[in-house]
N, C-alpha and C. Protein backbone atom coordinates (compact mmCIF):
# COMPACT_ATOMS: atom_id res chain seq x y z
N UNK A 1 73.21 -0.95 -38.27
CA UNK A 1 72.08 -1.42 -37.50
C UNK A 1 72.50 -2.60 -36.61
N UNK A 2 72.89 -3.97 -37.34
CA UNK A 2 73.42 -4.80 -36.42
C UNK A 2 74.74 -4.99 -35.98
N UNK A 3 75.03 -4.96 -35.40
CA UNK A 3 76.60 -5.09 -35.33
C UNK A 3 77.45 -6.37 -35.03
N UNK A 4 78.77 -6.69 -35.12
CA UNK A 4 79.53 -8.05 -35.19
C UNK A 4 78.34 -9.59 -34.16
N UNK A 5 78.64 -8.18 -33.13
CA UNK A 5 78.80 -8.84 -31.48
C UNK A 5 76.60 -9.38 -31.58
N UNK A 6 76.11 -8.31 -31.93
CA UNK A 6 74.96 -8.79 -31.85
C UNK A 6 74.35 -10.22 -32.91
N UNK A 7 75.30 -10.48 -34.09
CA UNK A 7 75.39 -10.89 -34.53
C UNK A 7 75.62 -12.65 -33.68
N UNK A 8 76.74 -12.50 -33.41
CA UNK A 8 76.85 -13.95 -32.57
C UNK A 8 76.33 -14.25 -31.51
N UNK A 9 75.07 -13.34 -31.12
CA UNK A 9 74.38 -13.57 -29.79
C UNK A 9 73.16 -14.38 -30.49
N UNK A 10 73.24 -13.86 -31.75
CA UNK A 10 71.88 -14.51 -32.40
C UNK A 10 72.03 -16.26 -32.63
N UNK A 11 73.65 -15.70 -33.27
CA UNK A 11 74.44 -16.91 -33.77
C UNK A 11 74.00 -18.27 -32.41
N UNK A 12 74.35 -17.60 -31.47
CA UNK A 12 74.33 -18.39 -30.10
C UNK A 12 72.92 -19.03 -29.52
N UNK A 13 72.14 -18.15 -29.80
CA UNK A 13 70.73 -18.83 -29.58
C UNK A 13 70.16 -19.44 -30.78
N UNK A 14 70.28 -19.74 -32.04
CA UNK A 14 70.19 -20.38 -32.97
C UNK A 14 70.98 -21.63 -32.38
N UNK A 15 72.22 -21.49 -32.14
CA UNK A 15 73.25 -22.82 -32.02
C UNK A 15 72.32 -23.80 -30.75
N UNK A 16 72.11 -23.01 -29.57
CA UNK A 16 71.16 -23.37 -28.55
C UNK A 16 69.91 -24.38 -28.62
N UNK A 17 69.51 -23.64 -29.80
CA UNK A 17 68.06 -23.84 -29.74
C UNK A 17 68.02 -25.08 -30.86
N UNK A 18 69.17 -25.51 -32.01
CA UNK A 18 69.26 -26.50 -32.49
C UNK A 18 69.61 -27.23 -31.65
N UNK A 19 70.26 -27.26 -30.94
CA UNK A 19 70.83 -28.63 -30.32
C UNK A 19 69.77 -29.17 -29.30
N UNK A 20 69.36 -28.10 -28.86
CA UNK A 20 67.92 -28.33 -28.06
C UNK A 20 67.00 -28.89 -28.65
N UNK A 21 66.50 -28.72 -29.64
CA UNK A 21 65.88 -29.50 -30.40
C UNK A 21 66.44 -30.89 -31.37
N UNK A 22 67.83 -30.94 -31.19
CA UNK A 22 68.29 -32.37 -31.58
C UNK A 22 68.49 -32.93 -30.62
N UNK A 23 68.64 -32.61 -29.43
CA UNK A 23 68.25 -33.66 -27.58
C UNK A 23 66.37 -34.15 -27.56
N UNK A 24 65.91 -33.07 -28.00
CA UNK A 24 64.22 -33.40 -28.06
C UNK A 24 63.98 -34.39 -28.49
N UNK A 25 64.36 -34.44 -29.85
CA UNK A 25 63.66 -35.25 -30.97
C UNK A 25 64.59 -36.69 -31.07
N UNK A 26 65.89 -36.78 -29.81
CA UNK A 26 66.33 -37.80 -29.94
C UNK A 26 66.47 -38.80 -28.47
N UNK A 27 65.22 -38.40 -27.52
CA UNK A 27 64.55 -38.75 -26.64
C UNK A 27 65.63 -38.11 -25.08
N UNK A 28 66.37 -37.11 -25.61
CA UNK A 28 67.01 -36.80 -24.07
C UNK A 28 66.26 -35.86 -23.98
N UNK A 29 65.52 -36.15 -23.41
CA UNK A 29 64.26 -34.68 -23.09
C UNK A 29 64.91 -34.18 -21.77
N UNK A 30 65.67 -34.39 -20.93
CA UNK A 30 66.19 -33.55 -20.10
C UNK A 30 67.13 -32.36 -20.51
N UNK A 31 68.00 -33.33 -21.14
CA UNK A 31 68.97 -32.48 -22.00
C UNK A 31 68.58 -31.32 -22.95
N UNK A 32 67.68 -31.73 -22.92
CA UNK A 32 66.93 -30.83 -24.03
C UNK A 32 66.07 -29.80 -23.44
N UNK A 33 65.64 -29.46 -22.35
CA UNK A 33 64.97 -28.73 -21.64
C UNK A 33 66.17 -27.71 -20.68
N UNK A 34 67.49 -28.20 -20.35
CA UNK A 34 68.16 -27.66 -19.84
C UNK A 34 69.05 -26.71 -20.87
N UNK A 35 68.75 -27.10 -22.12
CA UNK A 35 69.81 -26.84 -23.16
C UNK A 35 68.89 -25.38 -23.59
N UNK A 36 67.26 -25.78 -24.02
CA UNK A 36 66.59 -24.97 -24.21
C UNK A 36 66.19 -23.36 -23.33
N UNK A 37 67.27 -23.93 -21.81
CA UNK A 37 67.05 -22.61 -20.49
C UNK A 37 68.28 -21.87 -21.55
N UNK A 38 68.83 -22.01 -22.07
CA UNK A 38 69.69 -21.25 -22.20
C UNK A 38 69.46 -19.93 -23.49
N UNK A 39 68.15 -20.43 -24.03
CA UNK A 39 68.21 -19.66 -25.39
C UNK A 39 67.86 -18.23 -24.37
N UNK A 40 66.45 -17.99 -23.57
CA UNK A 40 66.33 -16.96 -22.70
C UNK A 40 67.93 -16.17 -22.15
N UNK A 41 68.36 -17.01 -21.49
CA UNK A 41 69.40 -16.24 -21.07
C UNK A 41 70.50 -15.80 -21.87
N UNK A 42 70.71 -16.33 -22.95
CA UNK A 42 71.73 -15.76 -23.61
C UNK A 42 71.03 -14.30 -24.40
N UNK A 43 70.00 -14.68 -24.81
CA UNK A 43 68.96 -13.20 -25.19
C UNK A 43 69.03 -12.41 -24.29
N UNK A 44 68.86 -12.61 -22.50
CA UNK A 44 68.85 -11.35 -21.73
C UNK A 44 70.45 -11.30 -21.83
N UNK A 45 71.90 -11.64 -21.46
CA UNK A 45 72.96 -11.11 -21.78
C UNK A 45 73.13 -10.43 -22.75
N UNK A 46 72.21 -10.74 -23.73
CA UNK A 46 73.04 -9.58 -25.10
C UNK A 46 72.30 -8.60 -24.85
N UNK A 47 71.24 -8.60 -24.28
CA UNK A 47 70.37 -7.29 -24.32
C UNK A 47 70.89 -5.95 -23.27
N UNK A 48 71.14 -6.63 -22.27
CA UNK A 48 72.22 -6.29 -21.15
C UNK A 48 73.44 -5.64 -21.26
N UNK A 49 74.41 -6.14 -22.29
CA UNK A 49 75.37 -5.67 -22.85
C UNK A 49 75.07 -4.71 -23.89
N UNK A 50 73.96 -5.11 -24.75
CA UNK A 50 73.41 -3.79 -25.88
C UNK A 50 73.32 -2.88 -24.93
N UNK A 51 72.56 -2.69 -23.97
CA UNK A 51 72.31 -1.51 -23.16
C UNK A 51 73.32 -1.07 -22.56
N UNK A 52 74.88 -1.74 -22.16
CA UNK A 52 75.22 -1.27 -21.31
C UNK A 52 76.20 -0.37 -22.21
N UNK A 53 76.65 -1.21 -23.65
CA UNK A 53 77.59 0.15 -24.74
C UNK A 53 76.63 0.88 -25.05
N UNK A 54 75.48 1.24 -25.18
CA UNK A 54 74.51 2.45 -25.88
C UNK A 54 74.33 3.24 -24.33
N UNK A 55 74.47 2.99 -23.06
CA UNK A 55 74.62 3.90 -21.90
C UNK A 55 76.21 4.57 -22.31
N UNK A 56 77.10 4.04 -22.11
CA UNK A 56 78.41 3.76 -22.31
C UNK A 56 78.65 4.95 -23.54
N UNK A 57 78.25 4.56 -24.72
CA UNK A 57 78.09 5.85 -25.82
C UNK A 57 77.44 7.05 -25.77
N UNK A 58 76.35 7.06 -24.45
CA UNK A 58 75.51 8.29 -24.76
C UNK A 58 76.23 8.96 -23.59
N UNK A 59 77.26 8.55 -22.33
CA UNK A 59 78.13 8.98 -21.46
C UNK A 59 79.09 10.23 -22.22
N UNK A 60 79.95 9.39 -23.24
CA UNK A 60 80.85 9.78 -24.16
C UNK A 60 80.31 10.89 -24.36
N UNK A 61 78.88 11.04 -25.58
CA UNK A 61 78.55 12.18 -26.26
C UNK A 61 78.81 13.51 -25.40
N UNK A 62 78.17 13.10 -24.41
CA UNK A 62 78.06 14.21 -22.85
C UNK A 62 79.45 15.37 -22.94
């Protein structure tokens, strides 16, 4: 079901989204709002790449 790679995308927006929230709560609220753009985008890259090996695999089957 999950695999390595999807695994450290999660890994990555967890890592994101703590540190984003340790810039918050330690008054760099900029830092912390720029840090927090990133949890979105690293979610659309993996989703992007999920789609592009499950195109990629259903090519193969063909």
């Amino acid at each position: 079901m999950f695999k390595l790679s999807d695994l450290f995308i999660l890994l990555a927006v967890a890592v994101s989204f703590a540190v984003s929230g340790f810039f918050w709560f330690n008054g760099f609220y900029q830092h912390a709002l720029f840090t927090a753009i990133w949890v979105p985008s690293i979610l659309a890259f993996g989703i992007y790449f999920k789609l592009a090996s499950l195109a990629a695999r259903e090519e193969d089957d063909e």
